[in-house]
C-alpha atoms as a PDB file:
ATOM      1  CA  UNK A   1     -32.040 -38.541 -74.436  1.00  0.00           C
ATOM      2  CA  UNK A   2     -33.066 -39.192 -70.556  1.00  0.00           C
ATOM      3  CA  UNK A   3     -35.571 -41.736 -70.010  1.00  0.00           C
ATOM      4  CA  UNK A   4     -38.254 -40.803 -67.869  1.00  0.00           C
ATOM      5  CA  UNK A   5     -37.076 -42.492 -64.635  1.00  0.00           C
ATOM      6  CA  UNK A   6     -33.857 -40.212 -65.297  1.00  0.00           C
ATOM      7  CA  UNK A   7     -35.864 -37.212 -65.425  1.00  0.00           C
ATOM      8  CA  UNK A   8     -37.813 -37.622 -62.391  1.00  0.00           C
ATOM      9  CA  UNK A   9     -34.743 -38.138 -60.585  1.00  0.00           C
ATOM     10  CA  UNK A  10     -33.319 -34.904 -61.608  1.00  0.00           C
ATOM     11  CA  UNK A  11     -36.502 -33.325 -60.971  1.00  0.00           C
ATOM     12  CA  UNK A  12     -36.185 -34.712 -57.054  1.00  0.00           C
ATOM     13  CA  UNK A  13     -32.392 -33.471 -57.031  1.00  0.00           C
ATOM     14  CA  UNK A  14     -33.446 -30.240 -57.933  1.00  0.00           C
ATOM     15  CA  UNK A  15     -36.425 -29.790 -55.603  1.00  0.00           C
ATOM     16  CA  UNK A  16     -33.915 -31.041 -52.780  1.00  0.00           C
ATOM     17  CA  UNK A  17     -31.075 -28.624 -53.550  1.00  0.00           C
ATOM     18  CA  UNK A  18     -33.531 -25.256 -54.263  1.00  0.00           C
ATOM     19  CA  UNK A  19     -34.954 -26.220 -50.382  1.00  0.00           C
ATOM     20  CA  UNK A  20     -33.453 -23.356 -48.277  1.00  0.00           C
ATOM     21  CA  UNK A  21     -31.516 -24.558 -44.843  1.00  0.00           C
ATOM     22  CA  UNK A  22     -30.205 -22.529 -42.127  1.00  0.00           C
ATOM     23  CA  UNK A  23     -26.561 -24.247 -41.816  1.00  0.00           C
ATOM     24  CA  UNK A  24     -24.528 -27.311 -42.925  1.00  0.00           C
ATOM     25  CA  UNK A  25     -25.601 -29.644 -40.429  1.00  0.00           C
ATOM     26  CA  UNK A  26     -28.961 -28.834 -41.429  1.00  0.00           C
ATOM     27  CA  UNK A  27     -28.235 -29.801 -45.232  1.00  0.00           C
ATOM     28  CA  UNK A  28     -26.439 -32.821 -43.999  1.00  0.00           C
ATOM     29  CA  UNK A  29     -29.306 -34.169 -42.429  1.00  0.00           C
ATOM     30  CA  UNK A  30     -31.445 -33.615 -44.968  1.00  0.00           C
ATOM     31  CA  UNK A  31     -29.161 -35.098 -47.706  1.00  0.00           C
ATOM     32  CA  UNK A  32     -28.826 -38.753 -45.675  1.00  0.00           C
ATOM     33  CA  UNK A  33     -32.479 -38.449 -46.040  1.00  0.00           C
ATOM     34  CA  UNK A  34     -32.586 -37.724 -49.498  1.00  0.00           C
ATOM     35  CA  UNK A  35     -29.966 -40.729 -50.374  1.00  0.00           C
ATOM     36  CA  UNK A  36     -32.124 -42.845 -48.341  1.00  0.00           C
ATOM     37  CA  UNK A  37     -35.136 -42.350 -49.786  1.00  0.00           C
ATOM     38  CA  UNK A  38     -33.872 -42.417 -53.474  1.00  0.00           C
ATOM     39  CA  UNK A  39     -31.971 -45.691 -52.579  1.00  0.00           C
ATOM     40  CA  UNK A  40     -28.596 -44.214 -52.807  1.00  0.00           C
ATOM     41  CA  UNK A  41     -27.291 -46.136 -50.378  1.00  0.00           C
ATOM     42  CA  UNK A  42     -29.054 -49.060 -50.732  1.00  0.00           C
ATOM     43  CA  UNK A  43     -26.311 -51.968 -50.447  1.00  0.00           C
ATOM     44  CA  UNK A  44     -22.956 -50.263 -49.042  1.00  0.00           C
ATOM     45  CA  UNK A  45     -20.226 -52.652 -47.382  1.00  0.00           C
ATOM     46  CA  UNK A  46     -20.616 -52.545 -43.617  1.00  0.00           C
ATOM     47  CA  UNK A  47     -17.640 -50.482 -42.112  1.00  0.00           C
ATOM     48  CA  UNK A  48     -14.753 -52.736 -40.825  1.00  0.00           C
ATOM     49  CA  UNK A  49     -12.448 -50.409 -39.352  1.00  0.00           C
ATOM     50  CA  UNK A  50     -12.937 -46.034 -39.477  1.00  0.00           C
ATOM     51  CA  UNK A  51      -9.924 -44.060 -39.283  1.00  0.00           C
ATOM     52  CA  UNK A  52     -10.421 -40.837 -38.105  1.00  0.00           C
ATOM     53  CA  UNK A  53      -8.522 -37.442 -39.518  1.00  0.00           C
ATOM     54  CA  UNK A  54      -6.085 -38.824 -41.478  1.00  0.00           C
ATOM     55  CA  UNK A  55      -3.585 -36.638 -42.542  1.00  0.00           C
ATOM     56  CA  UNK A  56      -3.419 -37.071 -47.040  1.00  0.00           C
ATOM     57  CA  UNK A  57      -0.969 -34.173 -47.408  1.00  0.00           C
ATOM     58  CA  UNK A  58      -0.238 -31.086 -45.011  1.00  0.00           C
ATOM     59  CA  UNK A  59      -3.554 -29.174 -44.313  1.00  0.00           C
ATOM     60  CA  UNK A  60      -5.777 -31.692 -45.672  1.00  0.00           C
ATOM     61  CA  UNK A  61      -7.123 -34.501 -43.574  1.00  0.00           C
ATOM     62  CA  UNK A  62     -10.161 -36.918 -44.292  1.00  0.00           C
ATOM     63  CA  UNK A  63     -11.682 -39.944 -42.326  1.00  0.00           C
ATOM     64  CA  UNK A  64     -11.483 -43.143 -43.956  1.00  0.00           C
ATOM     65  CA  UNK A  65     -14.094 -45.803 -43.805  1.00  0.00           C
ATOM     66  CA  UNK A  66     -12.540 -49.500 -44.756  1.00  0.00           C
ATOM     67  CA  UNK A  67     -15.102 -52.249 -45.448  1.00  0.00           C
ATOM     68  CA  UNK A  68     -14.817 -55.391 -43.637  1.00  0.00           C
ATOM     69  CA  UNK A  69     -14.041 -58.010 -45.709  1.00  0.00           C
ATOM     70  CA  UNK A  70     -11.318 -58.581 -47.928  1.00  0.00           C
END
């Protein structure tokens, strides 16, 4: 059973996703938003080194963030 803290942050997920957006960017924006303002992101390692389009296999490529630290 979902506690009611769960529940209300289903009911925010869902609000967010049924909002209508005119491209990609547009949703991207408004998701960094979202994760702020639910705390998503709250506490994330600061970025030590970013490697941009790395090849993981022919055709697929992703950018990899490395945390400082050890």
């Amino acid at each position: 059973m979902l506690t009611e803290q769960e529940r209300a942050i289903i009911k925010q997920w869902n609000d967010f996703a049924a909002q209508p957006r005119d491209n990609i960017t547009k949703f991207r924006d408004d998701l960094e938003k979202f994760c702020v303002k639910m705390g998503l992101n709250a506490g994330l390692p600061s970025i030590g080194a970013l490697h941009e389009n790395v090849e993981l296999r022919g055709g697929l490529h992703a950018d990899v963030a490395v945390p400082k630290g050890n």
